[in-house]
N, C-alpha and C. Protein backbone atom coordinates (compact mmCIF):
# COMPACT_ATOMS: atom_id res chain seq x y z
N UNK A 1 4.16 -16.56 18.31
CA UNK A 1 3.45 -16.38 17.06
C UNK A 1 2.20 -15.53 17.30
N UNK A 2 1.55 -14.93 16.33
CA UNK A 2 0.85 -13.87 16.47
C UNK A 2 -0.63 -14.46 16.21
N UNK A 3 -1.39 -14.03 17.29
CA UNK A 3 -2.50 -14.34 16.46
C UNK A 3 -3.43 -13.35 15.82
N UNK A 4 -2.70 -11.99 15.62
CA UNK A 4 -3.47 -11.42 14.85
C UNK A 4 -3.57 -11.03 13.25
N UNK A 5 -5.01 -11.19 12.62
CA UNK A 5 -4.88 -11.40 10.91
C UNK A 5 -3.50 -10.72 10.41
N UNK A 6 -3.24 -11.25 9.10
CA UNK A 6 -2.16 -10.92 8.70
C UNK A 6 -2.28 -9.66 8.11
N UNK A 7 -3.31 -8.98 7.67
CA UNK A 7 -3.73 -7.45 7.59
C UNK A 7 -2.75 -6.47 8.56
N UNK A 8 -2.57 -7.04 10.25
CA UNK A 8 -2.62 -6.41 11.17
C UNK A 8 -1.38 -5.75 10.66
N UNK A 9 -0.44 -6.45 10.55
CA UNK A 9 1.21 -6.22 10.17
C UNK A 9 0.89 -5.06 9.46
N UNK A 10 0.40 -5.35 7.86
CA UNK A 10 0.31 -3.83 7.16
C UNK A 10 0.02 -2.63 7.43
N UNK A 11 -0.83 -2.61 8.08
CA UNK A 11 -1.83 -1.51 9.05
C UNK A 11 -0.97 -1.18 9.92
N UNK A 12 0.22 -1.98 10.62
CA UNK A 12 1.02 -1.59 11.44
C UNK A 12 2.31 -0.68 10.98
N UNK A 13 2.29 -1.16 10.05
CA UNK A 13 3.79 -0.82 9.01
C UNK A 13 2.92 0.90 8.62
N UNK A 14 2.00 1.09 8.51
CA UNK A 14 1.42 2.43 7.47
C UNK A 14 0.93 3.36 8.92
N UNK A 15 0.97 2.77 10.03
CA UNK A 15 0.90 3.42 11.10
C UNK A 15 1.69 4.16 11.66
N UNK A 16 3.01 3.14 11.70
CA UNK A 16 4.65 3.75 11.61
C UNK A 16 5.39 4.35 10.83
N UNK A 17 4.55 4.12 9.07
CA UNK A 17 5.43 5.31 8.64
C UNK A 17 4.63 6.88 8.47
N UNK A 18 3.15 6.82 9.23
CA UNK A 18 2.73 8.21 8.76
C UNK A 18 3.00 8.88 10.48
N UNK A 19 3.47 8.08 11.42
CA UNK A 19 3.40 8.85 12.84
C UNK A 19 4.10 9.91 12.92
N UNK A 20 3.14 10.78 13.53
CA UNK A 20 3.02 12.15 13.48
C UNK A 20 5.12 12.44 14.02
N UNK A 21 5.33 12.11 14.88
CA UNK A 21 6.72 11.91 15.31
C UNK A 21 7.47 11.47 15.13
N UNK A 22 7.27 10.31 14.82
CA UNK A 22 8.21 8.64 14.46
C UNK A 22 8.54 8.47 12.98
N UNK A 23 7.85 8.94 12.49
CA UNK A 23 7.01 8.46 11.08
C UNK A 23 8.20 8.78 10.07
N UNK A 24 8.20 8.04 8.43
CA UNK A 24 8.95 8.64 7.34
C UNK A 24 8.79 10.39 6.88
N UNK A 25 9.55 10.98 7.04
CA UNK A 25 9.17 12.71 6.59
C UNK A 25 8.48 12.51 5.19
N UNK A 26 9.18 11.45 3.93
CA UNK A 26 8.44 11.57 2.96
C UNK A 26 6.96 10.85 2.87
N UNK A 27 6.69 10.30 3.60
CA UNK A 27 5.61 9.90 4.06
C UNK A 27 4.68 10.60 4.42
N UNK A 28 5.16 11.42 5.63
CA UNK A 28 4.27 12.71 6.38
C UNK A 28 3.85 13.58 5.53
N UNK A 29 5.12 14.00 3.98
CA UNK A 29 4.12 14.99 3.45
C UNK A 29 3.22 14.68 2.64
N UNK A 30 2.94 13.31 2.03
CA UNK A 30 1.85 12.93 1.12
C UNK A 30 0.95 13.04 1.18
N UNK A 31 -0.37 13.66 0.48
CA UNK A 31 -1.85 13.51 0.50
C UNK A 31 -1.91 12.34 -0.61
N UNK A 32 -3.23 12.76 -0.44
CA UNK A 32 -4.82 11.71 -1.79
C UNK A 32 -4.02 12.00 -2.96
N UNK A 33 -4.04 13.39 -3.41
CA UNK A 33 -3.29 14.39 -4.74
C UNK A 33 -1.97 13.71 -4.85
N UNK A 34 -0.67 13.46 -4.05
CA UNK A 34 0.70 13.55 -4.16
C UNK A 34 0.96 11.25 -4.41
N UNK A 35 -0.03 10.47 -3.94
CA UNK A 35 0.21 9.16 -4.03
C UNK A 35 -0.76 9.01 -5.55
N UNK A 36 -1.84 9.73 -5.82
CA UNK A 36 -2.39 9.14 -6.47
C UNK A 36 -2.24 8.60 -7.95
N UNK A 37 -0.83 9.43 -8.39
CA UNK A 37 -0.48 8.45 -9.60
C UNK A 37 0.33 7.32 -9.07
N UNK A 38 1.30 7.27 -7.89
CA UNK A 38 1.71 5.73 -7.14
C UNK A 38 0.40 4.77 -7.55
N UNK A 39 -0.60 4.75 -6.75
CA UNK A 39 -1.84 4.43 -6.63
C UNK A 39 -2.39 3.37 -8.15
N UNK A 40 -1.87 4.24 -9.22
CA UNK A 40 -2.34 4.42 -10.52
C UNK A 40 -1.64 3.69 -10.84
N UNK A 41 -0.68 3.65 -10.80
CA UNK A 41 0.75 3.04 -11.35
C UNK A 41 0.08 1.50 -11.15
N UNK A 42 0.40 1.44 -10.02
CA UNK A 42 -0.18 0.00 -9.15
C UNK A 42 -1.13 -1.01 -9.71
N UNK A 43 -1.98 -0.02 -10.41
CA UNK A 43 -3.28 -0.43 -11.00
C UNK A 43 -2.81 -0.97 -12.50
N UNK A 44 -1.79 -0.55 -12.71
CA UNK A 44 -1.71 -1.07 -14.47
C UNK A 44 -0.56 -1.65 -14.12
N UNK A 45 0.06 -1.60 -12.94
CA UNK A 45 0.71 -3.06 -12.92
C UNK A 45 -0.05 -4.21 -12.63
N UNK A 46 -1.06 -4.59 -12.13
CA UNK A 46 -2.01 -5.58 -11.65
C UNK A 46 -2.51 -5.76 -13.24
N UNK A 47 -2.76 -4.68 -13.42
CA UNK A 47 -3.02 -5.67 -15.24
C UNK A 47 -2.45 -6.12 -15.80
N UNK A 48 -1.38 -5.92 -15.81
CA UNK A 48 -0.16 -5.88 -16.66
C UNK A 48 0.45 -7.70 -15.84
N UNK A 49 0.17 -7.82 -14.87
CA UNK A 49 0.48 -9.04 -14.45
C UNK A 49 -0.90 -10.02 -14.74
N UNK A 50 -2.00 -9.54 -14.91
CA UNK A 50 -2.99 -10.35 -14.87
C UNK A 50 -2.83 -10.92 -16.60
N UNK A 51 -2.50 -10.47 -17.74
CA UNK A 51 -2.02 -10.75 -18.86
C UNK A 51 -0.83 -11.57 -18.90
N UNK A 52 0.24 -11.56 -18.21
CA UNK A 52 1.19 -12.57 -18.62
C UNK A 52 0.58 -13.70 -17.78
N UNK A 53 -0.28 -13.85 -16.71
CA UNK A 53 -1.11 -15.48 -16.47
C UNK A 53 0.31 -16.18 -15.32
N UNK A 54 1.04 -14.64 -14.96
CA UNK A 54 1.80 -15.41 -13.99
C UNK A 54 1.18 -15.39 -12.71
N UNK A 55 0.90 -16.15 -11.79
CA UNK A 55 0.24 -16.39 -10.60
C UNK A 55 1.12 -15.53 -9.29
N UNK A 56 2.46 -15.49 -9.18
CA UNK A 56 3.04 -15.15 -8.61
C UNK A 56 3.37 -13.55 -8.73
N UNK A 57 3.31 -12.59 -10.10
CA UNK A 57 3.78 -11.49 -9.98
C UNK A 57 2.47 -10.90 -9.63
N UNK A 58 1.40 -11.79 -10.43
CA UNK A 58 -0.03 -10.93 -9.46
C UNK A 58 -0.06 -11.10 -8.24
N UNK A 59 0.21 -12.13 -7.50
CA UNK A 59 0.25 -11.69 -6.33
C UNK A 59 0.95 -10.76 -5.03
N UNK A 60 2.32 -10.53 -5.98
CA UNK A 60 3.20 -9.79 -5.69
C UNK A 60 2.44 -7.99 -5.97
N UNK A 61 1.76 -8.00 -7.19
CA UNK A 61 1.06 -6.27 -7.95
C UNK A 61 0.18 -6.32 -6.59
N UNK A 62 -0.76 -7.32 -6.12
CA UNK A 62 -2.06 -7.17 -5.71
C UNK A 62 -1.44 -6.78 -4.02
N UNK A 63 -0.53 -7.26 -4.06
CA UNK A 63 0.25 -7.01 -2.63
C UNK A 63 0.65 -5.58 -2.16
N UNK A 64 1.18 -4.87 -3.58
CA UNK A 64 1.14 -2.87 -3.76
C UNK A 64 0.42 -2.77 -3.94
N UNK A 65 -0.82 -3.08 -4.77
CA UNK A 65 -2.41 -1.91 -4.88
C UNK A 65 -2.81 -2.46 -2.94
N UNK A 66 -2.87 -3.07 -3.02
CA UNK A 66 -3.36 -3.32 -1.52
C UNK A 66 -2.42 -2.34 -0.08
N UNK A 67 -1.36 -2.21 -0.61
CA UNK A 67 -0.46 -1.28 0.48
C UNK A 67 -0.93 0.20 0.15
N UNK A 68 -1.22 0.58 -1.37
CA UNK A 68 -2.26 1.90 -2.07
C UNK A 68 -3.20 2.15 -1.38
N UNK A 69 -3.77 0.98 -1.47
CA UNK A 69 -5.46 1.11 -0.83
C UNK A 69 -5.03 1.52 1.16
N UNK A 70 -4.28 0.62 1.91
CA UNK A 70 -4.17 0.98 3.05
C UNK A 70 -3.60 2.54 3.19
N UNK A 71 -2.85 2.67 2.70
CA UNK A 71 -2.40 4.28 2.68
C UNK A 71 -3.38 5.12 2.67
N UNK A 72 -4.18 4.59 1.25
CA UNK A 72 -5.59 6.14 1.23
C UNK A 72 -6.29 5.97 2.65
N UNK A 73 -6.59 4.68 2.82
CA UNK A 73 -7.34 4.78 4.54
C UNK A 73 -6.87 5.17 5.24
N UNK A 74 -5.53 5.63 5.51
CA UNK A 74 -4.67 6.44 6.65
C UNK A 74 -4.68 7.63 6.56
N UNK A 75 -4.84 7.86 4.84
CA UNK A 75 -5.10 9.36 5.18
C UNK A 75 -6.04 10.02 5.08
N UNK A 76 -7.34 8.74 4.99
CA UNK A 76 -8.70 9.33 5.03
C UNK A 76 -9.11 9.46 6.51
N UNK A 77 -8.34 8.30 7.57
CA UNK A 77 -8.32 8.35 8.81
C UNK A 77 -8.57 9.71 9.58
């Protein structure tokens, strides 16, 4: 078992798909410009779950804006 935060995994997963070699090709070609309506999207799904008062699909939305947010740091990296 791991003892590192559960962050680590995600950060690991967005490491592997932007590697320069290894990495997803559609991945590799994305900037800031090409995710940022993904990004957007994300964002009015988190509302859009925060209105129906279900506990579970927000945590499921907050789980993609949060994979959004790690992405822009990879490619602000």
């Amino acid at each position: 078992m791991s003892t590192d935060p559960p962050i680590t995994a995600l950060l690991n997963v967005m490491s592997a798909l932007r590697h320069p070699e290894t990495g997803c090709p559609w991945d590799l070609e994305q900037n800031f410009t090409t995710i940022a309506p993904y990004t957007i999207e994300e964002a009015y799904e988190v509302r859009a779950a925060i209105e129906t008062g279900d506990p579970a699909q927000l945590k499921d939305e907050l789980g993609d804006l949060l994979f959004q947010v790690v992405y822009h740091a990879q490619l602000a990296d």
